[in-house]
C-alpha atoms as a PDB file:
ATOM      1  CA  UNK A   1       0.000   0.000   0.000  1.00  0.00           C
ATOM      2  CA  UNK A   2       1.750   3.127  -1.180  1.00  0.00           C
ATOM      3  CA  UNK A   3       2.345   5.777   1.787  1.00  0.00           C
ATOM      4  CA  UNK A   4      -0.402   8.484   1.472  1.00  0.00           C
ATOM      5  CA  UNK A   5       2.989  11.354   2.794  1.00  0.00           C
ATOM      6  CA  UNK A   6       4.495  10.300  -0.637  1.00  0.00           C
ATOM      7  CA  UNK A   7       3.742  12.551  -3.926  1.00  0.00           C
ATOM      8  CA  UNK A   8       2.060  10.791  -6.620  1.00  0.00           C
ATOM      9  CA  UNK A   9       3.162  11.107 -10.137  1.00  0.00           C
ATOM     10  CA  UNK A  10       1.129  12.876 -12.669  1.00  0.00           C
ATOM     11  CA  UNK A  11       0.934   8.940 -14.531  1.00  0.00           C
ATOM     12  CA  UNK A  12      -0.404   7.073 -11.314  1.00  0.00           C
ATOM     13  CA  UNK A  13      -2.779  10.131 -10.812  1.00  0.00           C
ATOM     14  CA  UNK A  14      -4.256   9.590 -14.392  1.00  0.00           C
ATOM     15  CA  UNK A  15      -4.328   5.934 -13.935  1.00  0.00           C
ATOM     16  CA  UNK A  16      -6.278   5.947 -11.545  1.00  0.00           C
ATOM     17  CA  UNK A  17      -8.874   8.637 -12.866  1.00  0.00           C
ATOM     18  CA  UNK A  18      -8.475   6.709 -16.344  1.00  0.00           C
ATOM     19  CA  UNK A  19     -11.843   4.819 -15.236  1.00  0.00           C
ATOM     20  CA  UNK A  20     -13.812   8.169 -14.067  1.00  0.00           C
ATOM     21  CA  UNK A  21     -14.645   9.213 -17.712  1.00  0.00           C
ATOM     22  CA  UNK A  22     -18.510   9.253 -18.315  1.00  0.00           C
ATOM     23  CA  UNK A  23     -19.298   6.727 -21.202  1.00  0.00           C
ATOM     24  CA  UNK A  24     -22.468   7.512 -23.648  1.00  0.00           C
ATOM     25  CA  UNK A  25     -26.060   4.987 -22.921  1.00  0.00           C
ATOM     26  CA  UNK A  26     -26.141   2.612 -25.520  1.00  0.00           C
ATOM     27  CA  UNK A  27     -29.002   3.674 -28.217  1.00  0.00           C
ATOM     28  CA  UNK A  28     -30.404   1.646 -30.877  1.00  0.00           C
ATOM     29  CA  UNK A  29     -33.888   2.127 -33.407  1.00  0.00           C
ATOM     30  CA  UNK A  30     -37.048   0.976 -32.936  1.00  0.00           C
ATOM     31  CA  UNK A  31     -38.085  -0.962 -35.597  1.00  0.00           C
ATOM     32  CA  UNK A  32     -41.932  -0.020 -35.250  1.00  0.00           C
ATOM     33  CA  UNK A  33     -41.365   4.078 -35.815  1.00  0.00           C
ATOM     34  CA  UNK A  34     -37.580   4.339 -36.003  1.00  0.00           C
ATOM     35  CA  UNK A  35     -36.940   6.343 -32.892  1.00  0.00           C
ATOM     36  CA  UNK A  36     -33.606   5.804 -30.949  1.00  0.00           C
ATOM     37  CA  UNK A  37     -34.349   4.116 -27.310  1.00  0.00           C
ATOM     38  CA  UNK A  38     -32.018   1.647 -25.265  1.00  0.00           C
ATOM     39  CA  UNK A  39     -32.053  -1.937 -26.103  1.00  0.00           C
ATOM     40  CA  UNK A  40     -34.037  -4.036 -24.730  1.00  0.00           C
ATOM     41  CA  UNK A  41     -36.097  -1.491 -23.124  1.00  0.00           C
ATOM     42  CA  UNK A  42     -40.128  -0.594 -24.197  1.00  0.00           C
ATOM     43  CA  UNK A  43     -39.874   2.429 -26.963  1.00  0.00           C
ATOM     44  CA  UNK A  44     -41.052   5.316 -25.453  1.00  0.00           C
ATOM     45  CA  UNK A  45     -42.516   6.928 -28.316  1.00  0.00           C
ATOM     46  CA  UNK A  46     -44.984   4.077 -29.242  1.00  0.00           C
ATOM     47  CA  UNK A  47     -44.883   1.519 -26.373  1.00  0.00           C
ATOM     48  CA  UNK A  48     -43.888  -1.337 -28.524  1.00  0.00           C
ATOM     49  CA  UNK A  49     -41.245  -4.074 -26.890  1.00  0.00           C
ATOM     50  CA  UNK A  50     -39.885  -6.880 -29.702  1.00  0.00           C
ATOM     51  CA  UNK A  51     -42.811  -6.650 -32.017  1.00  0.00           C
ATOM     52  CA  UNK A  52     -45.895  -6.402 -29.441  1.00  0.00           C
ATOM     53  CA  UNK A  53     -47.572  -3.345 -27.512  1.00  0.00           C
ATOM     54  CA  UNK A  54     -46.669  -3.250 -24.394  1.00  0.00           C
ATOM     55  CA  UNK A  55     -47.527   0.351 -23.578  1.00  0.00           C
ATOM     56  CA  UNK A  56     -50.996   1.650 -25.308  1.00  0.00           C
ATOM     57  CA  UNK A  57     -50.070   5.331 -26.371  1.00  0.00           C
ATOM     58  CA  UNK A  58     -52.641   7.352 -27.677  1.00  0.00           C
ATOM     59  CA  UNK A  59     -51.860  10.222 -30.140  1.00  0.00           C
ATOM     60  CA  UNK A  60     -51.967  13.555 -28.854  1.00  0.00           C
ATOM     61  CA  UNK A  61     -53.373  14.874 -32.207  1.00  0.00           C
END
């Protein structure tokens, strides 16, 4: 365990804060009205899940 009176290097800093970095949410189509939503997750735009309805959304026209 290193000693915590002991400067770090600029390297073992950034090492350490290498895994810190936000990452983007994975996005993919839905196939039913090509919007991007997550996979495997109900589109929120028409409330299909692989093919079926899962969600009923009306149309706000």
């Amino acid at each position: 365990m290193p000693n915590p009176k002991k400067r770090h290097s600029r390297c073992k800093r950034m090492n350490r804060r290498s895994h810190d970095a936000l990452i983007k949410p994975a996005t993919a189509s839905c196939p039913q009205c090509g919007e991007t939503k997550r996979p495997h997750h109900i589109c929120g735009s028409c409330g299909y899940y692989n093919g079926r309805a899962v969600i009923k959304k009306e149309d706000a026209l």
